[in-house]
N, C-alpha and C. Protein backbone atom coordinates (compact mmCIF):
# COMPACT_ATOMS: atom_id res chain seq x y z
N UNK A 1 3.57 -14.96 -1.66
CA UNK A 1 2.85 -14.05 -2.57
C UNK A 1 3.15 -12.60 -2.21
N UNK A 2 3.18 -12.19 -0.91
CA UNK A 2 3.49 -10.95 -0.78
C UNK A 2 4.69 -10.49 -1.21
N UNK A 3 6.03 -11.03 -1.46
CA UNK A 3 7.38 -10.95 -1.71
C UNK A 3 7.09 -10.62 -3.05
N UNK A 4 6.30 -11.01 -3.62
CA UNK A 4 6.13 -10.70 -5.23
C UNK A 4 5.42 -9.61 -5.34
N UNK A 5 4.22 -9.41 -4.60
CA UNK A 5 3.54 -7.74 -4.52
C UNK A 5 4.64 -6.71 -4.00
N UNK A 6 5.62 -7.11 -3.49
CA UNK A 6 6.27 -6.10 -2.67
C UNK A 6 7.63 -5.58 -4.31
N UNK A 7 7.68 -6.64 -5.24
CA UNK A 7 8.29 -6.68 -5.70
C UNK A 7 8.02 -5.59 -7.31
N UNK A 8 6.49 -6.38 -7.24
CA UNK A 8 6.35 -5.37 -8.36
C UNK A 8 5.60 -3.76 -7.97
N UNK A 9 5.50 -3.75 -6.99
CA UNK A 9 5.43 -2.17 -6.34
C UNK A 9 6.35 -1.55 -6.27
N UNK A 10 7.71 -2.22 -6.01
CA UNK A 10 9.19 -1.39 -6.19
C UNK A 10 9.12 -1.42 -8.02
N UNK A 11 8.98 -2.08 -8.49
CA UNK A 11 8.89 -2.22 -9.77
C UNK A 11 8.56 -0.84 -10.27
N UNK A 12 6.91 -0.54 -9.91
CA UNK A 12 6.04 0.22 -10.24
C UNK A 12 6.64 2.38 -9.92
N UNK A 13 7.28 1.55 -8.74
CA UNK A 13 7.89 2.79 -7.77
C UNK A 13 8.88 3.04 -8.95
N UNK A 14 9.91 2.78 -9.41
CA UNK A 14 11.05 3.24 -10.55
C UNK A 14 10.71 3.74 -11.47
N UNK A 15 9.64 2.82 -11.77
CA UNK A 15 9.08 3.53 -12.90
C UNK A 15 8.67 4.76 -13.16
N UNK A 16 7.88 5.32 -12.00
CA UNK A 16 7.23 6.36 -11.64
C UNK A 16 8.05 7.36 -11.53
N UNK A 17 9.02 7.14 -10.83
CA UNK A 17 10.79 8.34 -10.29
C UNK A 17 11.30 8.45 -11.52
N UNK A 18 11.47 7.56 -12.34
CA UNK A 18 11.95 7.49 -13.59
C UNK A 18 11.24 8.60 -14.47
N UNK A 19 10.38 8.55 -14.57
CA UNK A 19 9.46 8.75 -15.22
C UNK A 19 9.08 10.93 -15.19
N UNK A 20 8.87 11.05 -13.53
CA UNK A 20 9.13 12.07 -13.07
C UNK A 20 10.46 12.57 -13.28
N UNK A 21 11.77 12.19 -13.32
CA UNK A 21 12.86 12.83 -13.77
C UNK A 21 12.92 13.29 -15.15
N UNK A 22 12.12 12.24 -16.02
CA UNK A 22 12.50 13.02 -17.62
C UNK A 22 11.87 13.93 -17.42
N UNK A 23 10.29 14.12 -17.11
CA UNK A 23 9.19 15.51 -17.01
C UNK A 23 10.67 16.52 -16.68
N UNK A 24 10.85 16.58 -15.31
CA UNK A 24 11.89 17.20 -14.57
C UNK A 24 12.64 17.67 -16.12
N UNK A 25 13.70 16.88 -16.41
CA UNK A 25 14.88 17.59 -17.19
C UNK A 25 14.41 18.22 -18.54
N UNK A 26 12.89 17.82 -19.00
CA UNK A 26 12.67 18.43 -20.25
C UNK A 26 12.32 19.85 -19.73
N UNK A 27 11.83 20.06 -19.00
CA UNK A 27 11.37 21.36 -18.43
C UNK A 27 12.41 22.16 -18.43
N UNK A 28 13.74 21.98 -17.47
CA UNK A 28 14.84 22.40 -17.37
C UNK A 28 14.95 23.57 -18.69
């Protein structure tokens, strides 16, 4: 079970970086 929490926290993590880069380039 933890392999799968660990999994969708990286999940969650991309999303988030992802997410922060568009903010990022619209600003630009």
């Amino acid at each position: 079970a933890r392999q799968i929490l660990e999994m969708e926290f990286a999940n969650l993590l991309a999303m988030g970086t992802d997410r922060h880069a568009e903010e990022n380039t619209m600003k630009s």
